[in-house]
N, C-alpha and C. Protein backbone atom coordinates (compact mmCIF):
# COMPACT_ATOMS: atom_id res chain seq x y z
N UNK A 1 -19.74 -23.97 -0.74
CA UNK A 1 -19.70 -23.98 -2.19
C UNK A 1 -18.83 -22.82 -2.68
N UNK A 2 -17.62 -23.16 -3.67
CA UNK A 2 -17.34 -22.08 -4.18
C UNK A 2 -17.53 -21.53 -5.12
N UNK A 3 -17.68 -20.25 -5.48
CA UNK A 3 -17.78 -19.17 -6.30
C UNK A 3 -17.32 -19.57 -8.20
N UNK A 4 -18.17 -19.29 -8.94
CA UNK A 4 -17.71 -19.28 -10.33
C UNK A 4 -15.89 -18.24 -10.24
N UNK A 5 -16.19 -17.28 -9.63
CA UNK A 5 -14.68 -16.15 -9.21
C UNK A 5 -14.21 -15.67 -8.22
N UNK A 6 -13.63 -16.21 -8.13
CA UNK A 6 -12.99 -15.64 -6.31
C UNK A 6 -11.43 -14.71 -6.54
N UNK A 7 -11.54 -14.52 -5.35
CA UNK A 7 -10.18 -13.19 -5.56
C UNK A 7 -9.16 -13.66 -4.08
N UNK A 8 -8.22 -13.55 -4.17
CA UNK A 8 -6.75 -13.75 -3.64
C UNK A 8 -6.15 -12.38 -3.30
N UNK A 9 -6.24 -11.97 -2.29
CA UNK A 9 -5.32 -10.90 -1.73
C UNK A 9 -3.84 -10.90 -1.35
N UNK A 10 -3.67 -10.22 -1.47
CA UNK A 10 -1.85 -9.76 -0.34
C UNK A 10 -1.50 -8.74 -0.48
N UNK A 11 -1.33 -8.27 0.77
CA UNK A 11 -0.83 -6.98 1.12
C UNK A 11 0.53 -6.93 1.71
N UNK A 12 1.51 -6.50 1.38
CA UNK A 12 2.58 -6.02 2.15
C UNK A 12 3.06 -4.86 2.14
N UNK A 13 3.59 -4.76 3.34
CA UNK A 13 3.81 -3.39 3.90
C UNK A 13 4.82 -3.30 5.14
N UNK A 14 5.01 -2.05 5.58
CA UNK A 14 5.12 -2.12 6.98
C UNK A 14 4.62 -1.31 7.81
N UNK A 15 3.72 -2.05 8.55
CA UNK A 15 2.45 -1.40 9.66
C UNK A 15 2.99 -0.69 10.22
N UNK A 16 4.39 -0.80 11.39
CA UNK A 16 4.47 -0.11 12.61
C UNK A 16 4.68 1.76 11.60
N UNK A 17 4.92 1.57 10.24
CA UNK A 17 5.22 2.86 9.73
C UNK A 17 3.90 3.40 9.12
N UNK A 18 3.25 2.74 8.70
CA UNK A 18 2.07 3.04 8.04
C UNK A 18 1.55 2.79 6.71
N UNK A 19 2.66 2.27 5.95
CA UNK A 19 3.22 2.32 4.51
C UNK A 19 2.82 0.58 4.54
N UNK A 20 1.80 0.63 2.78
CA UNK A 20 1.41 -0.38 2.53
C UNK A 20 2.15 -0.34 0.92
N UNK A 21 2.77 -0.99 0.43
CA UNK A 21 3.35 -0.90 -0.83
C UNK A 21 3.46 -1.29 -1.36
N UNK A 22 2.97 -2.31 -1.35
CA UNK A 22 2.19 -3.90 -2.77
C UNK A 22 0.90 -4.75 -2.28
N UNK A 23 -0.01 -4.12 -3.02
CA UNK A 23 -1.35 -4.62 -3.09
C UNK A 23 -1.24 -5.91 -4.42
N UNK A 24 -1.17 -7.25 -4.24
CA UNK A 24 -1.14 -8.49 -4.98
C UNK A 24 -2.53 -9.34 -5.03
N UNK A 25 -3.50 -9.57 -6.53
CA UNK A 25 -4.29 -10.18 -6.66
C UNK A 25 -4.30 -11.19 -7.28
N UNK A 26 -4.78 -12.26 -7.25
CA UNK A 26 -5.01 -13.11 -7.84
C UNK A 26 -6.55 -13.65 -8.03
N UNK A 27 -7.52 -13.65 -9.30
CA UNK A 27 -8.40 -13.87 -9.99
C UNK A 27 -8.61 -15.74 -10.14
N UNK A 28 -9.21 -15.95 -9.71
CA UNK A 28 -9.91 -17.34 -10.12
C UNK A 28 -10.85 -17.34 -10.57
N UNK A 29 -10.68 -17.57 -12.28
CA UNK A 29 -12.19 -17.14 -12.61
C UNK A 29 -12.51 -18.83 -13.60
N UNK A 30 -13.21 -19.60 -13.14
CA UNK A 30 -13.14 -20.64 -13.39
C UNK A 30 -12.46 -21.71 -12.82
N UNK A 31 -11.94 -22.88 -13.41
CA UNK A 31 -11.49 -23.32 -12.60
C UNK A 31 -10.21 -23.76 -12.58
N UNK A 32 -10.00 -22.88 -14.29
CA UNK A 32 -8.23 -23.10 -14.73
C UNK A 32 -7.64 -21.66 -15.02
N UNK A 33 -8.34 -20.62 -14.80
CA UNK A 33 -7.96 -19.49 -15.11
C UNK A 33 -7.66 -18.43 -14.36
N UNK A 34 -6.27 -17.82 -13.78
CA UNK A 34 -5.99 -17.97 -12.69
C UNK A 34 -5.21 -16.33 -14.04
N UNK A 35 -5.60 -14.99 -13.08
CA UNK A 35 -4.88 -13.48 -13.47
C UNK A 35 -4.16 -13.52 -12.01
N UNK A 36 -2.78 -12.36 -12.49
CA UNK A 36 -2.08 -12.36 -11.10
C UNK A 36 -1.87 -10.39 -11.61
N UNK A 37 -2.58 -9.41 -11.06
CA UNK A 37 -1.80 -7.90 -11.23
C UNK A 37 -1.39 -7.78 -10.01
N UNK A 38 -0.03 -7.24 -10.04
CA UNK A 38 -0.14 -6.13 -8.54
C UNK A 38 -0.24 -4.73 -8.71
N UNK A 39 -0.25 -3.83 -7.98
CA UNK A 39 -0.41 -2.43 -7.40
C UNK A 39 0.30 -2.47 -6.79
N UNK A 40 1.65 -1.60 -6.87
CA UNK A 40 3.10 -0.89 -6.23
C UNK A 40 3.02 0.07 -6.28
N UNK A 41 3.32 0.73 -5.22
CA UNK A 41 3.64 2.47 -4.34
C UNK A 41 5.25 1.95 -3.98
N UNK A 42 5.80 2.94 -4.66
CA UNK A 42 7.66 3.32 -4.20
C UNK A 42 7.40 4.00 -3.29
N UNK A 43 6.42 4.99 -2.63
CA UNK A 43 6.78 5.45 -2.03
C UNK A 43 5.45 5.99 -1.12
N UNK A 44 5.45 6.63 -0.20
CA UNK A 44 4.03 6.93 0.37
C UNK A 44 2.98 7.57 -0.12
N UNK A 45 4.21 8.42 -1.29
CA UNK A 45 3.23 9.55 -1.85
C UNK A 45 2.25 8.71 -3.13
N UNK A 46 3.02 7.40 -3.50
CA UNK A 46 2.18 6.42 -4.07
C UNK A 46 1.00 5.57 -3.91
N UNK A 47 1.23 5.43 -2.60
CA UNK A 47 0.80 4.47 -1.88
C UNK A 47 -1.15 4.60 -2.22
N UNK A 48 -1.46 5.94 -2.16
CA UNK A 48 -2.61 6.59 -3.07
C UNK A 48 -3.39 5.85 -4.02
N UNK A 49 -2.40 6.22 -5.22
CA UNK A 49 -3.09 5.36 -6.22
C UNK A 49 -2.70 3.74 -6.56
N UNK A 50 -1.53 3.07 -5.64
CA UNK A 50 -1.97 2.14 -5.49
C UNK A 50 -3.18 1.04 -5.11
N UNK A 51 -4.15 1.90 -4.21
CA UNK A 51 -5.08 1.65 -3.25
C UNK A 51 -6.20 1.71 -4.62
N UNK A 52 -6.15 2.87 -5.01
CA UNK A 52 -7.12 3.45 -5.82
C UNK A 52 -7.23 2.56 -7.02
N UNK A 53 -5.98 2.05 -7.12
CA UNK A 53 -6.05 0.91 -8.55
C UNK A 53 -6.31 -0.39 -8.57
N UNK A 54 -6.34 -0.83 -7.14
CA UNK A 54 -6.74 -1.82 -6.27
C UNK A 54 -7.88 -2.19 -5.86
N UNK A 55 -8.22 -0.87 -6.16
CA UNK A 55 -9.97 -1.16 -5.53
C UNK A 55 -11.08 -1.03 -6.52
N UNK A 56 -10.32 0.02 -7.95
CA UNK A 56 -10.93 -0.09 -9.59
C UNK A 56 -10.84 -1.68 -9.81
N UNK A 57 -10.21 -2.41 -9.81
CA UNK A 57 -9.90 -3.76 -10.28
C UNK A 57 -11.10 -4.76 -9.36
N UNK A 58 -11.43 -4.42 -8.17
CA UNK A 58 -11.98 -4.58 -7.59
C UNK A 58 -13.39 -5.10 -7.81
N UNK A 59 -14.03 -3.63 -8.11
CA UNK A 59 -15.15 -3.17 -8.39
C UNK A 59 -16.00 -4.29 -9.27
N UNK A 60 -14.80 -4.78 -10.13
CA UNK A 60 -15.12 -5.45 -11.60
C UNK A 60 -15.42 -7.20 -11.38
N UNK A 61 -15.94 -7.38 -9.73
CA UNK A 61 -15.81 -8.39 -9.66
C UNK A 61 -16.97 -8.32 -8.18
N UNK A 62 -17.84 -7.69 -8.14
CA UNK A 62 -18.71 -7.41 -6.81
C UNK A 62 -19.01 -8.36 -6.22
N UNK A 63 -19.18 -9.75 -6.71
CA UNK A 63 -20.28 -10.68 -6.08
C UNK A 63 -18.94 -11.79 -5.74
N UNK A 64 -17.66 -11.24 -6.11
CA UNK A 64 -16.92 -12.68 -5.61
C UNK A 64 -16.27 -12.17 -4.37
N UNK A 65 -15.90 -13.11 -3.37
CA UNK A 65 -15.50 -13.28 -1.93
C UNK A 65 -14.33 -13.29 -2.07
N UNK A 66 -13.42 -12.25 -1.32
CA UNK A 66 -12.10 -12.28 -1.41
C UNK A 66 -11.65 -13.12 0.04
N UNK A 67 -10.21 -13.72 -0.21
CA UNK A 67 -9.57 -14.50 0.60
C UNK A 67 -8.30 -13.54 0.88
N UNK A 68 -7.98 -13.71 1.93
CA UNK A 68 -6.56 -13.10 2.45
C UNK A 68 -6.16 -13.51 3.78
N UNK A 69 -4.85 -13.33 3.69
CA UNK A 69 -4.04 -14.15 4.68
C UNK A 69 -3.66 -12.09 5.64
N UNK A 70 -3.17 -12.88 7.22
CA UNK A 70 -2.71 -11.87 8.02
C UNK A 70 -3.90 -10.99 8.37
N UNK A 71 -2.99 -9.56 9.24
CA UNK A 71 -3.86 -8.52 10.30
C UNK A 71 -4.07 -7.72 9.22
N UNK A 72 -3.65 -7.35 7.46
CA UNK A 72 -4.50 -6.67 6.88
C UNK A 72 -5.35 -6.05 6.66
């Protein structure tokens, strides 16, 4: 059964360096209502509060099951 809200991940980056630099969500909240934010770090020293803004957005949604693709 699915969720009144579910959440959509993507992460890209590049692993072998360490650097993750677009955190991409997507919100299903219903069954026609579909938010898309991302979270971008230019640079490593970003990469910080990308995470941090990623995971505030997060918060605001406890009980729904996130989906994501890849070793993420």
């Amino acid at each position: 059964m699915r969720g009144d809200v579910e959440l959509f991940l993507d992460i890209e980056g590049v692993p072998d360096q360490g650097l993750y630099y677009l955190f991409g969500l997507v919100v299903r909240n219903g069954q026609e209502t579909k938010t898309y934010r991302s979270h971008w770090a230019d640079d490593i020293e970003h990469e910080k509060a990308a995470w941090k803004s990623l995971l505030m957005q997060l918060t605001q949604y406890p009980d729904a099951p996130i989906y994501h693709y890849g070793r993420y």
